[in-house]
Protein backbone atom coordinates (compact mmCIF):
# COMPACT_ATOMS: atom_id res chain seq x y z
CA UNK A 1 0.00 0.00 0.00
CA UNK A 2 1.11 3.50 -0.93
CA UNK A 3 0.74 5.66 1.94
CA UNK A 4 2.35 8.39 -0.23
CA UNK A 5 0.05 7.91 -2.51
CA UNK A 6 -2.79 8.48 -0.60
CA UNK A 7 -1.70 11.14 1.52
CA UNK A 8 -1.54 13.05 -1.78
CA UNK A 9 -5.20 12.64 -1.86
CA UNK A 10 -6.21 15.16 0.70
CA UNK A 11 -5.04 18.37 0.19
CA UNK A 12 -5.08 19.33 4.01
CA UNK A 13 -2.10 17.06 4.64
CA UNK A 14 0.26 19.61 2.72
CA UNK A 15 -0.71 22.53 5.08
CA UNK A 16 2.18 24.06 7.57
CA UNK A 17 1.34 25.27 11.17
CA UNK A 18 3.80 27.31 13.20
CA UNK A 19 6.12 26.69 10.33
CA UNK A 20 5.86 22.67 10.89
CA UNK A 21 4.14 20.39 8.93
CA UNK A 22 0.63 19.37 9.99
CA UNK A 23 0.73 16.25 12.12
CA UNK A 24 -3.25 15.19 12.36
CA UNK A 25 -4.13 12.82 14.37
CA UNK A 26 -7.56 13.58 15.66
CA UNK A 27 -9.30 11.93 13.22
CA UNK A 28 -11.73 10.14 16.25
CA UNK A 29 -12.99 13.93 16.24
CA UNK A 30 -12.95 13.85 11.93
CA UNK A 31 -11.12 12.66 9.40
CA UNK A 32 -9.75 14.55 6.71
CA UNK A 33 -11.51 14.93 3.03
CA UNK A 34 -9.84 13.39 0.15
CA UNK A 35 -10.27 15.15 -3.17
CA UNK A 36 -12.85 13.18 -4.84
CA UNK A 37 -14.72 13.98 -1.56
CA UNK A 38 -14.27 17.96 -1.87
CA UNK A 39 -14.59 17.42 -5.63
CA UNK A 40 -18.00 15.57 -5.74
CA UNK A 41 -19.34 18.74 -2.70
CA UNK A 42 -18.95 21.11 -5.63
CA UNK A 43 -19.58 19.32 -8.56
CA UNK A 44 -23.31 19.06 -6.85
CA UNK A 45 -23.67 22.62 -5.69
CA UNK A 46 -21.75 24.21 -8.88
CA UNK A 47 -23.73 21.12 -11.95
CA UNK A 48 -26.57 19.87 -9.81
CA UNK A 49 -28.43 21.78 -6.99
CA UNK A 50 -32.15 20.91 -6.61
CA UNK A 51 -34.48 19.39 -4.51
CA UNK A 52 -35.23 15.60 -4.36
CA UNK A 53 -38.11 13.62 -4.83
CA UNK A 54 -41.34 15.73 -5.33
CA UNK A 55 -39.62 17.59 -8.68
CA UNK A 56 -40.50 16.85 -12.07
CA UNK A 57 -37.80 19.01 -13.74
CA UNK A 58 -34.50 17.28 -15.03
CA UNK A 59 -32.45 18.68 -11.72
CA UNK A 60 -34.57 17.43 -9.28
CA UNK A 61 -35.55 14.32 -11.10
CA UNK A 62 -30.84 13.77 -11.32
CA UNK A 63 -30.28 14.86 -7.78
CA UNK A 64 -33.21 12.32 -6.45
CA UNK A 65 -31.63 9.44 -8.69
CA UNK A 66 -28.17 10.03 -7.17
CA UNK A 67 -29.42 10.49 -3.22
CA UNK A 68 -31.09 6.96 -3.79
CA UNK A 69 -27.80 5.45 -5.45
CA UNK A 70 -26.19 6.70 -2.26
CA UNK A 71 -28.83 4.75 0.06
CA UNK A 72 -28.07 2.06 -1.94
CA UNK A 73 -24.42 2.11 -1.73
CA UNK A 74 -24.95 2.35 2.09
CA UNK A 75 -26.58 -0.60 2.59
CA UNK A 76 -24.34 -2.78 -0.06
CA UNK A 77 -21.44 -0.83 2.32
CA UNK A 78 -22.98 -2.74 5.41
CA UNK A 79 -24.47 -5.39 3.85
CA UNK A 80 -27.80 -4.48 4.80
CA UNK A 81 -30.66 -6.67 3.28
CA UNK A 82 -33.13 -3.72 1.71
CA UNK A 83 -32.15 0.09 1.05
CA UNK A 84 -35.37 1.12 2.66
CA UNK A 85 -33.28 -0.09 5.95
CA UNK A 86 -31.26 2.56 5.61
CA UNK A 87 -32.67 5.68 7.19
CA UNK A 88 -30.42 8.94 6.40
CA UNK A 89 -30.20 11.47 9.58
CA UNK A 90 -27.12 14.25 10.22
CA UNK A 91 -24.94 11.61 12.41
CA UNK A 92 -24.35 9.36 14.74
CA UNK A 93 -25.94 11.89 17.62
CA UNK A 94 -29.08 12.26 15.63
CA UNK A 95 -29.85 8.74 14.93
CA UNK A 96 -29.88 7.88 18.51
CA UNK A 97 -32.01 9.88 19.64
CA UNK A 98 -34.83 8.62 16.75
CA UNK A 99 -34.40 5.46 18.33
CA UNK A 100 -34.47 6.54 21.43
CA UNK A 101 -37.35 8.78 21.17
CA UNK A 102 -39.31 6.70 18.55
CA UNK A 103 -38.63 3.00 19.95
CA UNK A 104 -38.99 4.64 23.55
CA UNK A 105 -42.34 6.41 22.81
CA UNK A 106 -43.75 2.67 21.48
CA UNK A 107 -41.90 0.38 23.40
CA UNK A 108 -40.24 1.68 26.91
CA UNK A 109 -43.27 2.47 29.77
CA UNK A 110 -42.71 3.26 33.51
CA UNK A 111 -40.73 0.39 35.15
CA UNK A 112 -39.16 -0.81 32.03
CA UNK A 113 -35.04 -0.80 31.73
CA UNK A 114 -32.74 0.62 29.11
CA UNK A 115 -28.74 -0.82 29.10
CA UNK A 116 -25.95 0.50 27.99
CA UNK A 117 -22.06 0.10 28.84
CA UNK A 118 -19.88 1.86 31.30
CA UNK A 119 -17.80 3.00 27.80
CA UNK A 120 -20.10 5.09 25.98
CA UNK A 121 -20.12 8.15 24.79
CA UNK A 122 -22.69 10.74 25.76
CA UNK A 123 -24.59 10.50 22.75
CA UNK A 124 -25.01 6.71 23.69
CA UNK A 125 -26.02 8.05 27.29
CA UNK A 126 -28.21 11.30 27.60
CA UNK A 127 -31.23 10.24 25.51
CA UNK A 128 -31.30 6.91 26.73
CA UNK A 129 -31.63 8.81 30.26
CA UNK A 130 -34.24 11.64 28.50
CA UNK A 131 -36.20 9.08 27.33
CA UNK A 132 -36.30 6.83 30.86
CA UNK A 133 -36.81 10.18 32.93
CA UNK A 134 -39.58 10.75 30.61
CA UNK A 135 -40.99 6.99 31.01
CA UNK A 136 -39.81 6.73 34.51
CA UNK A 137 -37.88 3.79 33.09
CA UNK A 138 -34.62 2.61 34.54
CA UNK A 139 -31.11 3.43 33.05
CA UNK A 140 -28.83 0.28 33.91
CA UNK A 141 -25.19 0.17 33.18
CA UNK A 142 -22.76 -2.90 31.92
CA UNK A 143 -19.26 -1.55 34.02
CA UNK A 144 -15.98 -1.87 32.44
CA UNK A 145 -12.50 -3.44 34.44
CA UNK A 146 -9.24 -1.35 34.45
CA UNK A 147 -8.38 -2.54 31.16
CA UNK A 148 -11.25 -0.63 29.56
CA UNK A 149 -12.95 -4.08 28.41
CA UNK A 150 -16.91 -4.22 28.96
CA UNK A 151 -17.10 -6.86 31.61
CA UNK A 152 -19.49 -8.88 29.49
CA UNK A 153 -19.57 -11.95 32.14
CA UNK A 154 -22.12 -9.41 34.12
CA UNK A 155 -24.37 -9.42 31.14
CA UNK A 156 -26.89 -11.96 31.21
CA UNK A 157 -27.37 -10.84 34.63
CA UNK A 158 -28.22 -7.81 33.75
CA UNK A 159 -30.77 -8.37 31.34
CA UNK A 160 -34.10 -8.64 32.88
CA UNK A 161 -37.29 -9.07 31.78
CA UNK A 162 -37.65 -6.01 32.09
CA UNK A 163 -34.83 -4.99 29.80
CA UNK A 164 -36.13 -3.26 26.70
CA UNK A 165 -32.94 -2.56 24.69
CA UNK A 166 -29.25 -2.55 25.03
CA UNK A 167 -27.42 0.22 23.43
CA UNK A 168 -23.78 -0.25 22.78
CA UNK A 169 -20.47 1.09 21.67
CA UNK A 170 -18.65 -0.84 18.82
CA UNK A 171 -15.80 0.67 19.61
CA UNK A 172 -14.98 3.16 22.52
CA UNK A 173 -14.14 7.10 21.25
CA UNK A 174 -11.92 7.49 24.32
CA UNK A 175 -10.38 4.32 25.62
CA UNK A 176 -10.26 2.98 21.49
CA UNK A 177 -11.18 -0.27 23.22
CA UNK A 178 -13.21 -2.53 20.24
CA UNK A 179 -16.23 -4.12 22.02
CA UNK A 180 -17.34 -7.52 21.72
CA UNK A 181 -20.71 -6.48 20.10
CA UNK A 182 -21.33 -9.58 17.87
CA UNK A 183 -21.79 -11.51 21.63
CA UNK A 184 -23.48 -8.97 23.33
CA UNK A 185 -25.72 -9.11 20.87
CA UNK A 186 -26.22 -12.51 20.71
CA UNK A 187 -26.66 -12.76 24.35
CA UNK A 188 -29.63 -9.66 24.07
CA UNK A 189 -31.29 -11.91 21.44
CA UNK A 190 -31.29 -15.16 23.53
CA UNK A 191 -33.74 -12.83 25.47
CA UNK A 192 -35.42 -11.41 22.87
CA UNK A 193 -33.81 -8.15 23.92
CA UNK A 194 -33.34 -5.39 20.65
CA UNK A 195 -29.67 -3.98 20.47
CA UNK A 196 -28.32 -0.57 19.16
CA UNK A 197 -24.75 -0.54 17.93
CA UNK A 198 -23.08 2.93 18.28
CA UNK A 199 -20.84 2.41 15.30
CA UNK A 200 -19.08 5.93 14.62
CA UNK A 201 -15.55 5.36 16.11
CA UNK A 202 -15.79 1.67 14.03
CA UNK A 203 -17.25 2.26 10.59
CA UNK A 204 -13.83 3.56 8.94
CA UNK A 205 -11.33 0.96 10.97
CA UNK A 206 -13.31 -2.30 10.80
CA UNK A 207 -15.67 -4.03 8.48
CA UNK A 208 -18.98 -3.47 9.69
CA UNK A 209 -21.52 -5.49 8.25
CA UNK A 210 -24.98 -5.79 10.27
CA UNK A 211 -26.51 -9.07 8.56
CA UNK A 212 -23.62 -10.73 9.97
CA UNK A 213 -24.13 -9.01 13.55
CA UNK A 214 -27.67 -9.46 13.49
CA UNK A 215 -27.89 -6.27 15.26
CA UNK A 216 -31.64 -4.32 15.07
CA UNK A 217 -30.23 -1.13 14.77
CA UNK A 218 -26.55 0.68 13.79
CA UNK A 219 -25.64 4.14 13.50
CA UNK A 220 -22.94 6.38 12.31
CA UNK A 221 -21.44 9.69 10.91
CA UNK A 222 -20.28 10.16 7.53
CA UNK A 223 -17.64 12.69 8.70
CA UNK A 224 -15.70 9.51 10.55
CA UNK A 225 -15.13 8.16 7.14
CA UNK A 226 -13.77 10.47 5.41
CA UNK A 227 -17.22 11.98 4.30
CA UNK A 228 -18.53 15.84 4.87
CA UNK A 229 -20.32 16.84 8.03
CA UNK A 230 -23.73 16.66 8.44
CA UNK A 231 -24.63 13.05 6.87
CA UNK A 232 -25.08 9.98 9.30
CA UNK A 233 -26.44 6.75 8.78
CA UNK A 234 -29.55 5.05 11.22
CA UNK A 235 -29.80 1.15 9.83
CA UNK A 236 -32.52 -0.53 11.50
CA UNK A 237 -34.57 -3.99 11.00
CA UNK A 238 -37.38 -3.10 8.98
CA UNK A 239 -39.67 -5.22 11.80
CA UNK A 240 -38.46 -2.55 14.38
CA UNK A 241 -38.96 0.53 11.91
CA UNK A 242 -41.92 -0.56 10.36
CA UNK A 243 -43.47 -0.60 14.06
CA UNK A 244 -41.99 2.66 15.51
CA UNK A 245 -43.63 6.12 15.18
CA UNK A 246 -42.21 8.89 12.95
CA UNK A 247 -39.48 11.06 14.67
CA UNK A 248 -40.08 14.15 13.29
CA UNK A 249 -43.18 15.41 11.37
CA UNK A 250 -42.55 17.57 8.19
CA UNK A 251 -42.35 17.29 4.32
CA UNK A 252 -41.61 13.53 2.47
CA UNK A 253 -42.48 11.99 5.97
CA UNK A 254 -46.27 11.85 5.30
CA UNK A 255 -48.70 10.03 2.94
CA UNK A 256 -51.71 12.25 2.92
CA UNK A 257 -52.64 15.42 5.49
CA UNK A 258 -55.80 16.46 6.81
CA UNK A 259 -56.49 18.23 9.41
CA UNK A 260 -58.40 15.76 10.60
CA UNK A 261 -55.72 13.05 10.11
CA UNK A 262 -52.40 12.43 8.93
CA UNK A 263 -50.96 8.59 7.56
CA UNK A 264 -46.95 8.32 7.06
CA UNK A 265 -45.17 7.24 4.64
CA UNK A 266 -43.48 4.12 3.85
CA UNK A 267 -40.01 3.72 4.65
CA UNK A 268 -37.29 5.10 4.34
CA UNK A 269 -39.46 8.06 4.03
CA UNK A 270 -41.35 7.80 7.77
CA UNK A 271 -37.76 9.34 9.59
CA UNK A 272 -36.47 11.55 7.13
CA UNK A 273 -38.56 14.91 6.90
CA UNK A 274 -38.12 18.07 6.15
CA UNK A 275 -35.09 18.81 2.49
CA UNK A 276 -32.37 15.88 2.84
CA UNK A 277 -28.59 16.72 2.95
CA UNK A 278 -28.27 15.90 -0.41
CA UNK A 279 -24.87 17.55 -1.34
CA UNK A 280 -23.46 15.72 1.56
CA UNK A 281 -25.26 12.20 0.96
CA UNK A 282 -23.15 12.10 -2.31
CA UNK A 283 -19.79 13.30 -0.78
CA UNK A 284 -20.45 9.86 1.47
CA UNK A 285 -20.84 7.95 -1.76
CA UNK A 286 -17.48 9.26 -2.87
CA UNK A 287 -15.73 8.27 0.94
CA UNK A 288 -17.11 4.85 0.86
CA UNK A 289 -15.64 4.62 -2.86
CA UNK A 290 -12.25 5.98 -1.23
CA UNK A 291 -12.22 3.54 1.51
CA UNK A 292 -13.40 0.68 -1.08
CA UNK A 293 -10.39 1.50 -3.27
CA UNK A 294 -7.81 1.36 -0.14
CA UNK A 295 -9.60 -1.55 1.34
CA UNK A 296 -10.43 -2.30 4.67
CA UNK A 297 -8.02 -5.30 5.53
CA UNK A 298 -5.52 -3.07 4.51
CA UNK A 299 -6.61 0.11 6.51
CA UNK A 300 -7.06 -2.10 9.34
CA UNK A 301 -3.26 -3.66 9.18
CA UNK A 302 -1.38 -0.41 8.70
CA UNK A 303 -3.78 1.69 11.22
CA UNK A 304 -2.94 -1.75 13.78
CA UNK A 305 0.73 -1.05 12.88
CA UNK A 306 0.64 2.59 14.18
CA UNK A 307 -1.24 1.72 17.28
CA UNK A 308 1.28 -0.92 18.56
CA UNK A 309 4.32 1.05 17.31
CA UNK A 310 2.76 4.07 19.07
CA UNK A 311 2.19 2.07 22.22
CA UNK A 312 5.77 0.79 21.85
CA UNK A 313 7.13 4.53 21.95
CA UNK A 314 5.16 5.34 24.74
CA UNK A 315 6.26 2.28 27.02
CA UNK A 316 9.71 3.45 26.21
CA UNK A 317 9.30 7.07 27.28
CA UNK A 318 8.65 5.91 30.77
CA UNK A 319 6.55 8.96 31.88
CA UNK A 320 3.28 7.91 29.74
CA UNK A 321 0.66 6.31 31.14
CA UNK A 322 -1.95 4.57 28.37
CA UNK A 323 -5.18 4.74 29.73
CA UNK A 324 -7.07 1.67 28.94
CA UNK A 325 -4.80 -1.39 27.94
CA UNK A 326 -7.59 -3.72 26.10
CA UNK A 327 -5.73 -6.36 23.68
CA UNK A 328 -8.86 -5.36 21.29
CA UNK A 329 -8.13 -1.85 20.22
CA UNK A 330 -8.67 0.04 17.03
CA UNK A 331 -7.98 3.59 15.96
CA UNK A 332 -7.07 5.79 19.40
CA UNK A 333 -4.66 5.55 21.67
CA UNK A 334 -5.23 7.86 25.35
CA UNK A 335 -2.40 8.59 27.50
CA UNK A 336 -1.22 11.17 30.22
CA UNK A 337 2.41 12.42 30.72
CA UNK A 338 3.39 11.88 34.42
CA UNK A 339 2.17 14.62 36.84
CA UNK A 340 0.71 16.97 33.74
CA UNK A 341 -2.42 18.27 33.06
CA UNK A 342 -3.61 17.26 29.43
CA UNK A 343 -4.88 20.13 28.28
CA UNK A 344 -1.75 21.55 29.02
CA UNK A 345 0.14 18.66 26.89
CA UNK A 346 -2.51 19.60 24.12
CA UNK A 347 -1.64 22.82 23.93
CA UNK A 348 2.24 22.48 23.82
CA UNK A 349 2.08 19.68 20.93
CA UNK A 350 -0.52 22.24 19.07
CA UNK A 351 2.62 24.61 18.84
CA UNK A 352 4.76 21.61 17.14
CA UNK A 353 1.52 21.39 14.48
CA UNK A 354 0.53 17.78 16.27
CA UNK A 355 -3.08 17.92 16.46
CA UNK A 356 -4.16 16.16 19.30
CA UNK A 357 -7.94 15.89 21.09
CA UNK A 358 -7.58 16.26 25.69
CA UNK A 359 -10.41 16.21 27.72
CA UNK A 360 -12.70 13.81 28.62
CA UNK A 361 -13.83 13.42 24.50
CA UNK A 362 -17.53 13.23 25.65
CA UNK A 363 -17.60 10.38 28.15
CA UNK A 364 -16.95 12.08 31.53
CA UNK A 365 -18.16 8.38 33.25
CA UNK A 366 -15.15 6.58 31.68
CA UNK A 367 -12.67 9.14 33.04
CA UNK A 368 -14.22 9.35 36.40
CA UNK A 369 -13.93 5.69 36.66
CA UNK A 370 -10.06 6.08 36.34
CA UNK A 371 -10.38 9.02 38.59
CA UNK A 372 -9.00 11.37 36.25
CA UNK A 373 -9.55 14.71 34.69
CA UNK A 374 -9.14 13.74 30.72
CA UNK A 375 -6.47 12.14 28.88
CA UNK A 376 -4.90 13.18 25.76
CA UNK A 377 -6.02 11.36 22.68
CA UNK A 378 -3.84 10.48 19.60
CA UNK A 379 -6.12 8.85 16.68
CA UNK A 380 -5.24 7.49 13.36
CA UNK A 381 -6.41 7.31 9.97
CA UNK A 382 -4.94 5.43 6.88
CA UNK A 383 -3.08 8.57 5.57
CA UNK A 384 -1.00 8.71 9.14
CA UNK A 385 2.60 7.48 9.08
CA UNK A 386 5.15 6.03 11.90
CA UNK A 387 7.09 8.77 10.79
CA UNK A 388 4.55 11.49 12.04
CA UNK A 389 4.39 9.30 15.38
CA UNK A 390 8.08 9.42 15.65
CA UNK A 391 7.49 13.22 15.51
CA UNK A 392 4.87 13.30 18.26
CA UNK A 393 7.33 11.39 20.28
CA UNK A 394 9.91 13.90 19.68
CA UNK A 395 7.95 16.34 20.38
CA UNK A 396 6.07 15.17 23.66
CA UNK A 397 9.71 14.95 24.81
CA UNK A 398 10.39 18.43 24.75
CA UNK A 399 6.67 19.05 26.33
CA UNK A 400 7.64 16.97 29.14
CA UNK A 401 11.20 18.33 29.79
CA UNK A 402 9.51 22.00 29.93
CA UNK A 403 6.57 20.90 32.23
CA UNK A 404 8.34 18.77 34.58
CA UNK A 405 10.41 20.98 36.42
């Protein structure tokens, strides 16, 4: 594989900062754009601009044939049995909450229980708890060991019969800890228990394919893959979506309006209303054509490579703790340097042009469980090099020898 080659691809990667070249590695925040990305985002607002599915007029008629290509690619992408499966929201964040709020409203009543992990993120936790406040449901949590591995043994425990969905990470955005969601979800079933997969810090290291997971519902943001903001992906079994109110009421959602009475429309259409992100659904055709020219088995082996070899540099520093040490990891490495703050690591390493994401990246449980106040995340992406990692290391050096006095 070329690295070189398709580094050249995104025209970001050439940019200097503070005179240094840009070292990016917070691609768990959002990845970089690769040409035909940027290229396809103007093609469609420059050739191509109009509104989808109720126009009779050539542009409307070409735009709605290429947003449907798009759903189609998605589900081929996941292997996801029908393209009416595949629901199209603005990310990850947004397609939680239509479960959560649609599924809730039809399925989750006072007394009822909701599960999730110890890992998530809080888009996997605050509307599972809006919704269960709302219900006076119960919010139950799957805790993790010092590892940062799910403690799965505790699972069939914890579903109850009164356990109305579990909502998982695939793979943790802080720790970078890969779940074992293919069991969890096996284990949910046994009990005829739904599962939610949160799959935005997976969908551009690992194959995802949700026939093969058997999971009811999957979600993620086209901006983790190398696609624009603003386009996400909700796949759920068309059982579960055929019997869950519409999310949001609007335009395209509805069959006929009175104001007497108003029917929905079929699906897709039921949870997507109001003018699509059309611009942006074709920039995620062009990032899963990117990603299908690289190839996942190779993204996966070369972004592997750079988390060991990064891990390797760290051990050898001596003053870096890695927070959360799972043998399943993909994509982000956290760490602290020995009696520093990370936000003040963060901000040093900005000045060296390594781009770097500290805090507690949006799941304040999982650092509180290490009793700590963030970490400092380093994240990869198939354009990243050991070379750039080498200069990190270099430079995290000098960080430490002017903040440890």
């Amino acid at each position: 594989m070329d690295i070189s080659n398709i580094r050249a691809q995104f025209p970001i990667l050439t940019k200097k900062i503070y005179g240094h070249d840009l070292v990016y590695f917070d691609n768990a925040a959002t990845t970089q754009k690769p040409q035909q990305v940027i290229d396809e985002l103007v093609k469609y607002y420059t050739e191509e601009n109009s509104n989808i599915h109720r126009g009779v007029h050539f542009l409307s008629q070409y735009a709605t044939e290429k947003y449907e290509k798009c759903r189609t690619k998605v589900a081929s992408f996941i292997n996801a049995p029908q393209p009416e499966t595949v629901i199209f929201t603005r990310g990850t964040t947004e397609s939680i909450n239509l479960v959560a709020e649609s599924f809730g409203q039809a399925f989750i009543n006072e007394g009822d229980e909701v599960l999730i992990s110890a890992l998530e993120h809080h888009s996997n936790i605050v509307p599972w708890q809006m919704i269960c406040e709302r219900k006076h449901a119960v919010l139950k949590v799957i805790p993790i060991d010092k590892n940062g591995d799910i403690n799965i043994e505790m699972l069939p425990e914890l579903i109850t019969s009164k356990t109305k969905i579990v909502a998982i990470a695939h793979v943790s955005n802080a720790l970078g800890t890969v779940c074992p969601v293919k069991e969890i979800i096996k284990l949910a079933h046994e009990k005829n228990v739904p599962v939610l997969v949160d799959g935005a810090q997976a969908i551009s290291h690992i194959k995802v394919d949700v026939t093969d997971l058997d999971c009811d519902f999957y979600c993620f943001s086209g901006h983790k893959m190398y696609a624009p903001m603003g386009i996400g992906v909700l796949y759920g079994k068309k059982s579960w979506l055929d019997a869950m109110p519409p999310y949001q009421g609007g335009g395209e959602m509805i069959q006929h309006v009175t104001f007497e009475k108003t029917t929905y429309n079929v699906l897709p259409f039921k949870f997507e209303a109001g003018t699509p992100n059309v611009g942006d659904a074709m920039g995620l055709f062009k990032a899963m054509e990117f990603m299908e020219s690289v190839g996942y088995e190779d993204i996966a082996a070369h972004e592997s490579r750079l988390l060991d070899y990064c891990a390797e540099r760290f051990n050898d520093l001596g003053y870096v703790s890695i927070i959360g040490t799972s043998a399943h990891k993909a994509g982000a490495i956290s760490f602290l340097l020995k009696g520093i703050h990370p936000y003040d690591t963060g901000i040093l390493l900005d000045k060296f042009s390594v781009a770097v994401r500290t805090g507690h990246h949006c799941a304040e449980p999982v650092m509180q469980f290490y009793g700590i106040p963030g970490t400092v995340r380093a994240s990869f992406a198939i354009y990243n090099t050991l070379e750039e990692i080498d200069y990190m290391i270099a430079s995290l050096q000098k960080v430490y020898s002017m903040l440890s006095i």
